[in-house]
N, C-alpha and C. Protein backbone atom coordinates (compact mmCIF):
# COMPACT_ATOMS: atom_id res chain seq x y z
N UNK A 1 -21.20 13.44 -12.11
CA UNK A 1 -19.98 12.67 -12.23
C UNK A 1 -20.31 11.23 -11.84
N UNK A 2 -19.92 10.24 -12.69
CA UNK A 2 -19.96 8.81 -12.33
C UNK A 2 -19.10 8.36 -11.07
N UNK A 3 -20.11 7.33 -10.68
CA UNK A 3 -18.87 6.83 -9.28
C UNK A 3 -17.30 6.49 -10.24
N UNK A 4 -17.70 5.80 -10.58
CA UNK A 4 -15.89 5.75 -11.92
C UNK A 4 -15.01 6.61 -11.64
N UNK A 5 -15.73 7.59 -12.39
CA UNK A 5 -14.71 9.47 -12.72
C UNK A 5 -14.56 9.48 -11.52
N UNK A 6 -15.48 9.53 -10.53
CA UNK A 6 -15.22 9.97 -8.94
C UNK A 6 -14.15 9.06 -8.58
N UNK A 7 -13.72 7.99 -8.33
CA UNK A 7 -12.85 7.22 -7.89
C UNK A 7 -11.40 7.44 -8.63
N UNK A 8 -11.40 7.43 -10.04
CA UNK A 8 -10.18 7.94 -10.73
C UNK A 8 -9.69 9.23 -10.74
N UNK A 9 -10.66 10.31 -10.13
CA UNK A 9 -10.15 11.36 -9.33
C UNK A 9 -9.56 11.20 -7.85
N UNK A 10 -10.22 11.06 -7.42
CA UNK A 10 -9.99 10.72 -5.89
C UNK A 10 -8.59 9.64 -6.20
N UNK A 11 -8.53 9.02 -7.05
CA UNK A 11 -7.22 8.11 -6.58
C UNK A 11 -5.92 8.96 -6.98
N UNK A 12 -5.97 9.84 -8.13
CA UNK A 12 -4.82 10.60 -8.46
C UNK A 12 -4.79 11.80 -7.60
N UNK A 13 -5.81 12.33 -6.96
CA UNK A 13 -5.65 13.26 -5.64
C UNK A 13 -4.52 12.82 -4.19
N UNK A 14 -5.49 11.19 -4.37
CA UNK A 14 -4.65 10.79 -3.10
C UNK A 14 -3.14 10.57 -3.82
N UNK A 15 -2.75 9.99 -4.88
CA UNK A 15 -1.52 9.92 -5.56
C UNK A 15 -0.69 10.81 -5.22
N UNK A 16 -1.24 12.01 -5.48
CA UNK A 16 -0.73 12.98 -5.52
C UNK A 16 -0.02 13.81 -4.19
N UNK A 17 -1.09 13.12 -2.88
CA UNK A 17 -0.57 13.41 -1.60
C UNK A 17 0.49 12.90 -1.14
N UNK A 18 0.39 11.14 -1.78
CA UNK A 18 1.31 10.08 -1.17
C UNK A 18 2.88 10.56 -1.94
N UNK A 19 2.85 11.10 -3.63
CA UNK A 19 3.89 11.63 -3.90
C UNK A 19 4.68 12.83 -2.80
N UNK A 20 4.15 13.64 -2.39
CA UNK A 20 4.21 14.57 -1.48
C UNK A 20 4.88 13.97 0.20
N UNK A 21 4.28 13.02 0.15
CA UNK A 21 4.78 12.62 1.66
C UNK A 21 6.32 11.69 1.48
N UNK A 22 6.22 10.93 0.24
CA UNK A 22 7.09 10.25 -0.04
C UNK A 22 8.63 11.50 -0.22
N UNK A 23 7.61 12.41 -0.80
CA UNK A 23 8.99 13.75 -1.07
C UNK A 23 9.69 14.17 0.37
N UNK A 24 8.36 14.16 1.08
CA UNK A 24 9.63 14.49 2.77
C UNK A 24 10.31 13.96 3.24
N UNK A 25 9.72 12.44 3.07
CA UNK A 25 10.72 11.80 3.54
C UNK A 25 11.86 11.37 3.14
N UNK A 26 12.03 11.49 1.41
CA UNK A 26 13.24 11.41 0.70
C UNK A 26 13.98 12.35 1.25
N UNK A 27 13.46 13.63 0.85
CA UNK A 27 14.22 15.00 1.21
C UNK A 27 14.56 15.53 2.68
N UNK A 28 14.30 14.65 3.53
CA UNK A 28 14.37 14.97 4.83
C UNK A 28 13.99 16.30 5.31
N UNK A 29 12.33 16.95 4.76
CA UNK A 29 11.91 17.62 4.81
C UNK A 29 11.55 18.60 6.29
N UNK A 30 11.80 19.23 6.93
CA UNK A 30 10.59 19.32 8.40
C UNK A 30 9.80 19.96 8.17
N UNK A 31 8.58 19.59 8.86
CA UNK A 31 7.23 20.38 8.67
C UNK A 31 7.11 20.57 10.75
N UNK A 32 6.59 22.38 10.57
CA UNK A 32 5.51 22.47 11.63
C UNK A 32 4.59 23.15 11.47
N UNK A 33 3.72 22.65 12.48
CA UNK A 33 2.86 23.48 12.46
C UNK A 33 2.17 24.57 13.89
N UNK A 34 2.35 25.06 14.07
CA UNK A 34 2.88 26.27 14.97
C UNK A 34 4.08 25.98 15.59
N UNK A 35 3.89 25.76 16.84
CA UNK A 35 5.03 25.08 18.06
C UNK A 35 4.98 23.56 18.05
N UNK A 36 4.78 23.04 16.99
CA UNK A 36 4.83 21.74 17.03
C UNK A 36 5.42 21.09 16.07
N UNK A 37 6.70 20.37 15.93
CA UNK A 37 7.17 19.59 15.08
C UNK A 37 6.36 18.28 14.78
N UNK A 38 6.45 18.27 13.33
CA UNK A 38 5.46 17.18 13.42
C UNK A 38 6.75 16.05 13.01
N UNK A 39 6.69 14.91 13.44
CA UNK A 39 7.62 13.66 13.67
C UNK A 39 7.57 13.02 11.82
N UNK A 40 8.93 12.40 11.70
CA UNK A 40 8.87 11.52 10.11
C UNK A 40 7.77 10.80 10.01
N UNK A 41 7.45 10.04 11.41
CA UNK A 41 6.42 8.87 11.39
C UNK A 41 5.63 9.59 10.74
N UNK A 42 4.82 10.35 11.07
CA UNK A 42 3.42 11.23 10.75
C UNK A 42 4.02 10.98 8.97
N UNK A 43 4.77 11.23 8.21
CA UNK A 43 4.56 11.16 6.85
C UNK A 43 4.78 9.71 5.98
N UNK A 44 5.52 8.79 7.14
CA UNK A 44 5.29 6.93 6.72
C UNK A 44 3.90 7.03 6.82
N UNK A 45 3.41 7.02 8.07
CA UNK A 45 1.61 6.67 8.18
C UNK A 45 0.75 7.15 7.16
N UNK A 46 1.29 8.73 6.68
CA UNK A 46 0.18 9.14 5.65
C UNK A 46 0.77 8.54 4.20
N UNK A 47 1.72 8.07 3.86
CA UNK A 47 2.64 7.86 2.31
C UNK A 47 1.64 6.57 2.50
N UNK A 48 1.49 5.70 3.62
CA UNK A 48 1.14 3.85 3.35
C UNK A 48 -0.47 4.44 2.89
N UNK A 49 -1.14 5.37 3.57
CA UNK A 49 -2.80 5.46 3.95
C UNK A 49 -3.09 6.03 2.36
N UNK A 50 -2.33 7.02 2.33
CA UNK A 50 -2.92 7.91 1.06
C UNK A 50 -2.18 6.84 -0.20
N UNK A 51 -1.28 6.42 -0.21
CA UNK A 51 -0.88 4.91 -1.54
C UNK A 51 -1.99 3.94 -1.50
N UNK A 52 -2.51 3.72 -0.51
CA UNK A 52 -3.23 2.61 -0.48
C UNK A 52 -4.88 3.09 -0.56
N UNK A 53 -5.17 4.37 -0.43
CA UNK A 53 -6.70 5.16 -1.16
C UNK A 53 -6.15 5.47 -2.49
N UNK A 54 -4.80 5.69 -2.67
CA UNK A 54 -4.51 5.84 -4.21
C UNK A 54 -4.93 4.57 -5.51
N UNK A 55 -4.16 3.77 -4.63
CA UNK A 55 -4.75 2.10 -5.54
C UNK A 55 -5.76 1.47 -5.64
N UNK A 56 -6.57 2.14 -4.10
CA UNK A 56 -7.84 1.61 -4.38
C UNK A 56 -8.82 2.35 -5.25
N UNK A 57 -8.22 3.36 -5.56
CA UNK A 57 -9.49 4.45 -6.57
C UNK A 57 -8.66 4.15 -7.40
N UNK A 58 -7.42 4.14 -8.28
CA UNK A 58 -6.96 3.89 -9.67
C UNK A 58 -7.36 2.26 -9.76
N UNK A 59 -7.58 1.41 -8.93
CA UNK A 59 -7.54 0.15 -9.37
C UNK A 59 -9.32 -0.37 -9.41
N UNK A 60 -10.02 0.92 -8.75
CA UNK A 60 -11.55 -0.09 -9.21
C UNK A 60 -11.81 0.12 -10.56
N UNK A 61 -13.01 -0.62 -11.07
CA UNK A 61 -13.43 -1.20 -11.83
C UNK A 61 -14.73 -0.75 -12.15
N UNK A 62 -15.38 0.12 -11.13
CA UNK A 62 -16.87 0.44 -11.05
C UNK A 62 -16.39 1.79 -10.14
């Protein structure tokens, strides 16, 4: 696989997460995981991180 293909995968993977996080927080989703609620913040921090590995693999060039 070319670094290319590799990056235009990897960016619609991460796309695909940031769609997902963006969904909880529309939907006012809760997630836990055992005895632990995990907080809204936890899905702002991952929607900005995983959008922004999203753009950077759909937007290179090489």
């Amino acid at each position: 696989m070319s670094p290319f293909s590799f990056n235009k995968v990897g960016g619609v993977i991460f796309g695909v997460v940031a769609l997902a996080h963006g969904a909880r927080i529309g939907l006012g989703l809760p997630v836990q995981i055992g005895n632990v609620d995990i907080p809204m913040s936890g899905s702002w921090f991952g929607l900005l991180i995983a959008g922004a590995l999203c753009a950077w693999g759909l937007g290179s060039k090489r």
